[in-house]
Protein backbone atom coordinates (compact mmCIF):
# COMPACT_ATOMS: atom_id res chain seq x y z
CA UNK A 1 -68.29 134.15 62.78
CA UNK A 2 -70.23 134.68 59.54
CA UNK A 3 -67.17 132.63 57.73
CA UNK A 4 -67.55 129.39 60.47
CA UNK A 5 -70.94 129.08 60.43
CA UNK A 6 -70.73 129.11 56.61
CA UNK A 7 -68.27 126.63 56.78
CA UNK A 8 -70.00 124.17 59.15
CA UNK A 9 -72.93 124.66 56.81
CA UNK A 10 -71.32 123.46 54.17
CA UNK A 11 -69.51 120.86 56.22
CA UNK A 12 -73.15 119.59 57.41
CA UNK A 13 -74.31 119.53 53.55
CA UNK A 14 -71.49 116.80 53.29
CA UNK A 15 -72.90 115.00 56.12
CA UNK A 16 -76.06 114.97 55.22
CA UNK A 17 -75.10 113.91 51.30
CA UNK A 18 -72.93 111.13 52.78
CA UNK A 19 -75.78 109.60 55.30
CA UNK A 20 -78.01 109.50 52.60
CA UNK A 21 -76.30 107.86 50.13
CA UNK A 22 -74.83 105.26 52.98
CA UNK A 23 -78.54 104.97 53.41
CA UNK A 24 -79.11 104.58 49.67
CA UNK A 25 -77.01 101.49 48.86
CA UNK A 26 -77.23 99.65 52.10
CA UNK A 27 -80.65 99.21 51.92
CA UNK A 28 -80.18 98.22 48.15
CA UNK A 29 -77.73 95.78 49.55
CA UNK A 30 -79.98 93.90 51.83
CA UNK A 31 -81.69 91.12 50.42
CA UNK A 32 -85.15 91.59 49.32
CA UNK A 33 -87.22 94.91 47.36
CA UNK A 34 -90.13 97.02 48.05
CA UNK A 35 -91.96 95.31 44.92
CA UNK A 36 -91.36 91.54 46.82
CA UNK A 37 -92.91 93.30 50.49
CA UNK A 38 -95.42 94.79 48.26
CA UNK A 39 -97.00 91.65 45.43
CA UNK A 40 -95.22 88.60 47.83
CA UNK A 41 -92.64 86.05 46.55
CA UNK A 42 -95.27 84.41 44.57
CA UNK A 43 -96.18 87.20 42.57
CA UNK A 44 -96.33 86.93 39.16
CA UNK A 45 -92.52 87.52 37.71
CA UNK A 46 -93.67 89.99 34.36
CA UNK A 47 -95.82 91.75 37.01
CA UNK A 48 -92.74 92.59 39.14
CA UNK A 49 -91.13 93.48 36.59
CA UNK A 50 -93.25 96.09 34.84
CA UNK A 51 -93.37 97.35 38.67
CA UNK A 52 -89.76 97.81 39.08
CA UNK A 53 -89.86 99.42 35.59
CA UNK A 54 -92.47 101.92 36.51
CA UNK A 55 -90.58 102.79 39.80
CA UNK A 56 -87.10 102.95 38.15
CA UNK A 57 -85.41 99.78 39.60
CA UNK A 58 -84.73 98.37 36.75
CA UNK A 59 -82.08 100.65 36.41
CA UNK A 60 -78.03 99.89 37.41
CA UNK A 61 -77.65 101.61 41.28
CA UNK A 62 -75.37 104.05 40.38
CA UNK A 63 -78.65 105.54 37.77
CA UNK A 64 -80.92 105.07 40.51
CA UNK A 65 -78.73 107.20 42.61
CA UNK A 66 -78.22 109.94 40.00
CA UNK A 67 -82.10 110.42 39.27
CA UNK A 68 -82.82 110.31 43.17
CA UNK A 69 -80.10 113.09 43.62
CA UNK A 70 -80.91 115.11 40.83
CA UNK A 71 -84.30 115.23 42.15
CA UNK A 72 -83.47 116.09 45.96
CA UNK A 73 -81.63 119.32 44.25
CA UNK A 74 -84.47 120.07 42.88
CA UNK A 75 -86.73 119.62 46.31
CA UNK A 76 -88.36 117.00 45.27
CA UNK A 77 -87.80 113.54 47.35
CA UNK A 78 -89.54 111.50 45.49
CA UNK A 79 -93.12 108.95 45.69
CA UNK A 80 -94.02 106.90 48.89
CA UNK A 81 -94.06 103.63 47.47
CA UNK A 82 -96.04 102.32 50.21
CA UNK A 83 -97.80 105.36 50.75
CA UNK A 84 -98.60 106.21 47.42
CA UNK A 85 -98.08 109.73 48.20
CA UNK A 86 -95.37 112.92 47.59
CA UNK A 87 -92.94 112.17 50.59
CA UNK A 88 -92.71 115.58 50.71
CA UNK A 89 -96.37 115.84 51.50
CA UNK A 90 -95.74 113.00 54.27
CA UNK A 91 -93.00 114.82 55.64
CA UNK A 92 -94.46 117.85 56.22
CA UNK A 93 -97.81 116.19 57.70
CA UNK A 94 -95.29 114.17 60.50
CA UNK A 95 -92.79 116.86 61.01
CA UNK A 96 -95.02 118.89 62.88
CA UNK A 97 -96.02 116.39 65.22
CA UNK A 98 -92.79 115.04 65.98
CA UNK A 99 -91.76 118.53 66.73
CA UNK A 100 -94.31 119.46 69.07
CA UNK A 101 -93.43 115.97 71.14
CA UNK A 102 -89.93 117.38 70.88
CA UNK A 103 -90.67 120.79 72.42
CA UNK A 104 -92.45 120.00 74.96
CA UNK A 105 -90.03 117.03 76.19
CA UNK A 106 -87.27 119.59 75.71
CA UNK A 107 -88.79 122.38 77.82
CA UNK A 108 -90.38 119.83 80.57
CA UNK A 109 -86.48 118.41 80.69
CA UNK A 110 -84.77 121.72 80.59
CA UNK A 111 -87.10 123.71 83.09
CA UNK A 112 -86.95 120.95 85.72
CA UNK A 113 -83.47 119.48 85.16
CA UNK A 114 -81.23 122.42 85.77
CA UNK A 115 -83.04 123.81 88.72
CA UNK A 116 -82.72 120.05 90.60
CA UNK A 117 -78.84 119.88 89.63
CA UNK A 118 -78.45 123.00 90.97
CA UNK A 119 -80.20 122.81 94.48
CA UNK A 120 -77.98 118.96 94.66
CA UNK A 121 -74.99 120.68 93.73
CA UNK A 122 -75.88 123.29 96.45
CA UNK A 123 -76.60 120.48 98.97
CA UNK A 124 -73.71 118.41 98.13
CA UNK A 125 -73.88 115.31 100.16
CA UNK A 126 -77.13 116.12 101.82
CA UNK A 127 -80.77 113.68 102.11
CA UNK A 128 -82.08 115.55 99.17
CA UNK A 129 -78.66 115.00 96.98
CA UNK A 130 -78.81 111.60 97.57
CA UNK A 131 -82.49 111.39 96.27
CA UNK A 132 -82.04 113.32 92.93
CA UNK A 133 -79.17 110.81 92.14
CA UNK A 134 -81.50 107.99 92.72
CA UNK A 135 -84.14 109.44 90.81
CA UNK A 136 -81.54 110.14 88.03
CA UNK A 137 -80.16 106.92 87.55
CA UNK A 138 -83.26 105.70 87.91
CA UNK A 139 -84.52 107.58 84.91
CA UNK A 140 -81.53 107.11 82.75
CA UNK A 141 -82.23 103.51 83.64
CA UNK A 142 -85.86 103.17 82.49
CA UNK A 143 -86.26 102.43 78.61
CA UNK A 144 -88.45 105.07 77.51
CA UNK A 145 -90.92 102.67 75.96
CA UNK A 146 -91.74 100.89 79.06
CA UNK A 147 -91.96 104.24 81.00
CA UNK A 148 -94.67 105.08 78.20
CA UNK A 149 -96.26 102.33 78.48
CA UNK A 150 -96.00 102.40 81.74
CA UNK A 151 -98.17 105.92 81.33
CA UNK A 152 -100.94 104.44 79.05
CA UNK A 153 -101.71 102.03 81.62
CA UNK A 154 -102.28 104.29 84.62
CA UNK A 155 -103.28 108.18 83.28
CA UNK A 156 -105.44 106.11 80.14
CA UNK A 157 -106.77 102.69 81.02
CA UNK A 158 -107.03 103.55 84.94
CA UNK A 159 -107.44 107.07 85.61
CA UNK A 160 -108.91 107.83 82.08
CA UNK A 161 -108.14 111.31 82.43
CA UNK A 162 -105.26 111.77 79.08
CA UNK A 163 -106.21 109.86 75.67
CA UNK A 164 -103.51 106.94 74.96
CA UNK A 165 -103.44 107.68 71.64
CA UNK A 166 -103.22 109.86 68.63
CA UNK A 167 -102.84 113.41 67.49
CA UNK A 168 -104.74 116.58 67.58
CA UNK A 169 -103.39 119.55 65.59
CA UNK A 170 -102.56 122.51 67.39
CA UNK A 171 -103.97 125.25 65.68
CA UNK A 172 -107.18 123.44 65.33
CA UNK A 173 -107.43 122.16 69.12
CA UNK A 174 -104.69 123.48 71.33
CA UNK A 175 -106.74 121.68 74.46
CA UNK A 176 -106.96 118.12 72.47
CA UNK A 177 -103.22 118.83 71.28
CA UNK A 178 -102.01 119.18 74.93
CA UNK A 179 -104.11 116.11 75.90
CA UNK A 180 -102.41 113.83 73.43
CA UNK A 181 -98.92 115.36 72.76
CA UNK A 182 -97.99 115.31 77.17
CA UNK A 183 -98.01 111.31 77.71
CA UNK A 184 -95.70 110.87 75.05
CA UNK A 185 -93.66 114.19 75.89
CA UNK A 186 -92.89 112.90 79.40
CA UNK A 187 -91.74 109.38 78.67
CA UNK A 188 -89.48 110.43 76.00
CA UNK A 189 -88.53 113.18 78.34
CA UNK A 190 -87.40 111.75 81.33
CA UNK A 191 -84.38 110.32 81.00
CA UNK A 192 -83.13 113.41 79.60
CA UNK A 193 -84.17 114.65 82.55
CA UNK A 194 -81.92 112.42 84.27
CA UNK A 195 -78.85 112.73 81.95
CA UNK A 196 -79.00 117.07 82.40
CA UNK A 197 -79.75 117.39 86.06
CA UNK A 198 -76.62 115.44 86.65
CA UNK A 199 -74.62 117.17 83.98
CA UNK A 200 -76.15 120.60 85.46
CA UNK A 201 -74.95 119.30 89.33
CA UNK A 202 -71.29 118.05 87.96
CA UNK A 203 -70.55 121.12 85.90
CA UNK A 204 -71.98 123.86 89.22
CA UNK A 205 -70.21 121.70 91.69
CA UNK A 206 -66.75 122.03 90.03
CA UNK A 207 -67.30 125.68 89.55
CA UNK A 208 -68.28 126.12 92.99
CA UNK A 209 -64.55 124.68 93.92
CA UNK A 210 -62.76 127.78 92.36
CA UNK A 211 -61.16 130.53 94.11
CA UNK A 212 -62.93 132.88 92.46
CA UNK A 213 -65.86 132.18 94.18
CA UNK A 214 -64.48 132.05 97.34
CA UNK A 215 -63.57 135.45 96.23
CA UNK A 216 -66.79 136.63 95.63
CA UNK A 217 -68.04 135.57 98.98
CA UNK A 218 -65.50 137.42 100.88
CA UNK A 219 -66.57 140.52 98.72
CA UNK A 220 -70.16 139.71 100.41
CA UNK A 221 -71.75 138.50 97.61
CA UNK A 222 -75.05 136.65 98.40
CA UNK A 223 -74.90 132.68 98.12
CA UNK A 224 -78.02 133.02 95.35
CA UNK A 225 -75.63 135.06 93.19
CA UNK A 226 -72.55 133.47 93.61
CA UNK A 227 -74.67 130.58 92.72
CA UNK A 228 -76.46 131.71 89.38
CA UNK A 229 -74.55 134.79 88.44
CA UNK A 230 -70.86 133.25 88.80
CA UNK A 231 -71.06 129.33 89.12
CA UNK A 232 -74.08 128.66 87.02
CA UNK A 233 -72.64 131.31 83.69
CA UNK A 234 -69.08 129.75 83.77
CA UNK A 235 -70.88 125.96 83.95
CA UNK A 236 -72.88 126.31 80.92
CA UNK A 237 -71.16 125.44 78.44
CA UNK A 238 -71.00 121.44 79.38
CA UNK A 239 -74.33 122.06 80.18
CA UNK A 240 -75.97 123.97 76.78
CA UNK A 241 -73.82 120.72 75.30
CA UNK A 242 -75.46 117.94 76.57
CA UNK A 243 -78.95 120.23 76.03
CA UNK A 244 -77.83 120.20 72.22
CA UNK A 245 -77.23 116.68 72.42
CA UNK A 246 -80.42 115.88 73.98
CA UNK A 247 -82.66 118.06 71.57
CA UNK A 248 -80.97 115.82 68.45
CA UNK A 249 -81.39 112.43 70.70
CA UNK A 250 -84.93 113.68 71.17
CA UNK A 251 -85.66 113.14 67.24
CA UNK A 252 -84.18 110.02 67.73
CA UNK A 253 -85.78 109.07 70.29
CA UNK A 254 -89.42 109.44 68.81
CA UNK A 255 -88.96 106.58 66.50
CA UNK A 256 -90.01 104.88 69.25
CA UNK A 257 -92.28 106.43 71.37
CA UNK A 258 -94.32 107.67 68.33
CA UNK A 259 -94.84 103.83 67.75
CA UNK A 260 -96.30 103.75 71.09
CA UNK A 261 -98.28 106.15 71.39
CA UNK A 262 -99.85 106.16 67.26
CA UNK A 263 -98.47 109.33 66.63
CA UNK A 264 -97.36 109.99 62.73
CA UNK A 265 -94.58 111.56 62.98
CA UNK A 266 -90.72 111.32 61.40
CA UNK A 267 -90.05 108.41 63.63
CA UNK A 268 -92.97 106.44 62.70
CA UNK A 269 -92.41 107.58 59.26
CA UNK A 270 -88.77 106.09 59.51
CA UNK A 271 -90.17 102.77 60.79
CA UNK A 272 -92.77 101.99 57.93
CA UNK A 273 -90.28 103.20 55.43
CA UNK A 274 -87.41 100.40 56.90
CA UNK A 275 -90.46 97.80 57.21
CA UNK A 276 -91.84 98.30 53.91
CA UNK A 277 -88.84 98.73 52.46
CA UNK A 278 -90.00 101.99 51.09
CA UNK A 279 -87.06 103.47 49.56
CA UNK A 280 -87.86 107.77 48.96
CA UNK A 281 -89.58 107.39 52.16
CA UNK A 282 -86.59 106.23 54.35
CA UNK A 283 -84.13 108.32 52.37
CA UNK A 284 -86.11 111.33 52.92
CA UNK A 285 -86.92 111.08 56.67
CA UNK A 286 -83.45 110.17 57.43
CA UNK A 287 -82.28 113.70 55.28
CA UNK A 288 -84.62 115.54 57.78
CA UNK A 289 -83.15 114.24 60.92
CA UNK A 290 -79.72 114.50 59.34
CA UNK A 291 -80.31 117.99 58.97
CA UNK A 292 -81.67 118.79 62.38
CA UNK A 293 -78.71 116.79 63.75
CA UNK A 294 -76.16 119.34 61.55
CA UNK A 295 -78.38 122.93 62.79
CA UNK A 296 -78.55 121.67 66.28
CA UNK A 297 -74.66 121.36 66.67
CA UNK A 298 -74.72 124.53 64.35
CA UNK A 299 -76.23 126.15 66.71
CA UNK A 300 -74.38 124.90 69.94
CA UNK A 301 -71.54 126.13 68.74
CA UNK A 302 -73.68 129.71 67.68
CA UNK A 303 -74.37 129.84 71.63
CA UNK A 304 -70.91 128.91 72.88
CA UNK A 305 -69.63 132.54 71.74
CA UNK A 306 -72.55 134.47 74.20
CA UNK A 307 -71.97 132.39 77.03
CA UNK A 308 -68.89 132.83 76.97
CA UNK A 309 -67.02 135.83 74.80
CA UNK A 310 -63.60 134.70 75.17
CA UNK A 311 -64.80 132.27 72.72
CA UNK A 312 -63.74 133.23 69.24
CA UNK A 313 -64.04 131.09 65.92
CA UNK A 314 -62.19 132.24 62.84
């Protein structure tokens, strides 16, 4: 085991690397430079160019590439251009944020999804079946920017009970951190609420077709543990799948909702770096979620071998 995950470490180091520098000369490629969104295309030529001195893009790509490499291995990801700050410093004030939107979505979708495609894989076929599929497609359905939206409009502007906007730190006001962080939680959660209570009802209702649990019924076996004991252990690994899946969409799924809702995280980070073309910005946000893309499957794969032991990787 030691050995794999090694490997796959080293595997997602190559990913990341190659994303990066995709990211690195595409956006190079595309007409236009962070010096032009910053002075205008009537700035003053020997201005721009003492700019894209100062900043190094004066330099052939492949020199560009080197120094912004060289640096990474050293930690260091560069200047905000836009920003005017350490993008490491930016990072690590948005991660936080965009990882306490992603908890919460993640536990609200987990702790409500698998129950519900459970209970409609229980009652196959029945009123309340037919209403969680609704409700499912439904969500899956709904962008999550008009569901937030959607939000604003009646818990902010008409009940006025949950702020529409902004963050509050945890440590220094859990209450004012709940208030702002749930809004934005739920939209971005729902539809993976959707997508995981119907994986959850798909993978218990084929296990509930095997022999072996007609086996453990005739044994006398109570339906709640044939259910959860038997049929729910030998479903989870489609279902701890699409649960890795949606805790990597998640991140992905911020860059929009953070937009909506004001909050500063990776995904808003990722926007203003593609707007203003700010170069180390971009290329460092999009290393982050890289990374947290590579650990999540990591880790899926981690959890694969202790739900089920007959799983061995070598």
């Amino acid at each position: 085991m030691t050995a794999y995950v090694a490997k796959r470490l080293l595997y997602g180091v190559a990913v990341m690397l190659a994303v990066t520098t995709l990211v690195f000369f595409l956006m190079r490629a595309i007409p236009g430079d962070p010096i032009r969104a910053m002075v205008g295309f009537e700035g003053d030529p020997e201005a721009v160019e003492q700019i894209k001195k100062k900043w190094g893009f004066d330099k052939p790509l492949y020199v560009q590439y080197g120094r912004w490499f060289g640096n990474v291995l050293r930690g260091d990801l560069g200047n905000s251009i836009w920003l005017k700050q350490k993008v490491t410093k930016v990072l690590t004030e948005a991660f936080p944020r965009s990882l306490s939107l992603v908890v919460i979505a993640f536990t609200l979708s987990t702790i409500i999804a698998i129950p519900i495609g459970i209970i409609s894989a229980v009652r196959r076929y029945s009123l309340l079946d037919y209403v969680v599929t609704f409700f499912a497609f439904l969500g899956l359905s709904m962008p999550a920017f008009w569901f937030g939206i959607i939000l604003i409009i009646l818990f902010a502007s008409k009940l006025q009970v949950l702020p529409a906007f902004g963050y509050e730190p945890l440590l220094s006001n859990p209450g004012g951190w709940f208030r702002h962080i749930i809004l934005p939680a739920v939209a971005v959660g729902v539809p993976l609420i959707a997508s995981l209570s119907r994986m959850t009802r798909s993978a218990v209702l084929e296990e509930l077709k095997q022999d072996y649990i007609d086996t453990a019924r005739s044994k006398g076996v109570t339906e709640l543990v044939v259910v959860l004991r038997h049929a729910l252990r030998n479903a989870m690994i489609p279902i701890v799948t699409v649960m890795g899946i949606n805790l990597a969409v998640l991140f992905r799924g911020t860059v929009v909702i953070e937009n909506v809702f004001a909050v500063k995280g990776l995904g808003r980070m990722l926007i203003s770096g593609a707007i203003n073309r700010d170069y180390p910005l971009l290329q460092g946000t999009i290393l982050i979620i890289a990374g947290i893309f590579v650990l999540t499957n990591i880790l899926v794969d981690i959890l694969y071998t202790y739900i089920n032991p007959k799983i061995r990787y070598h």
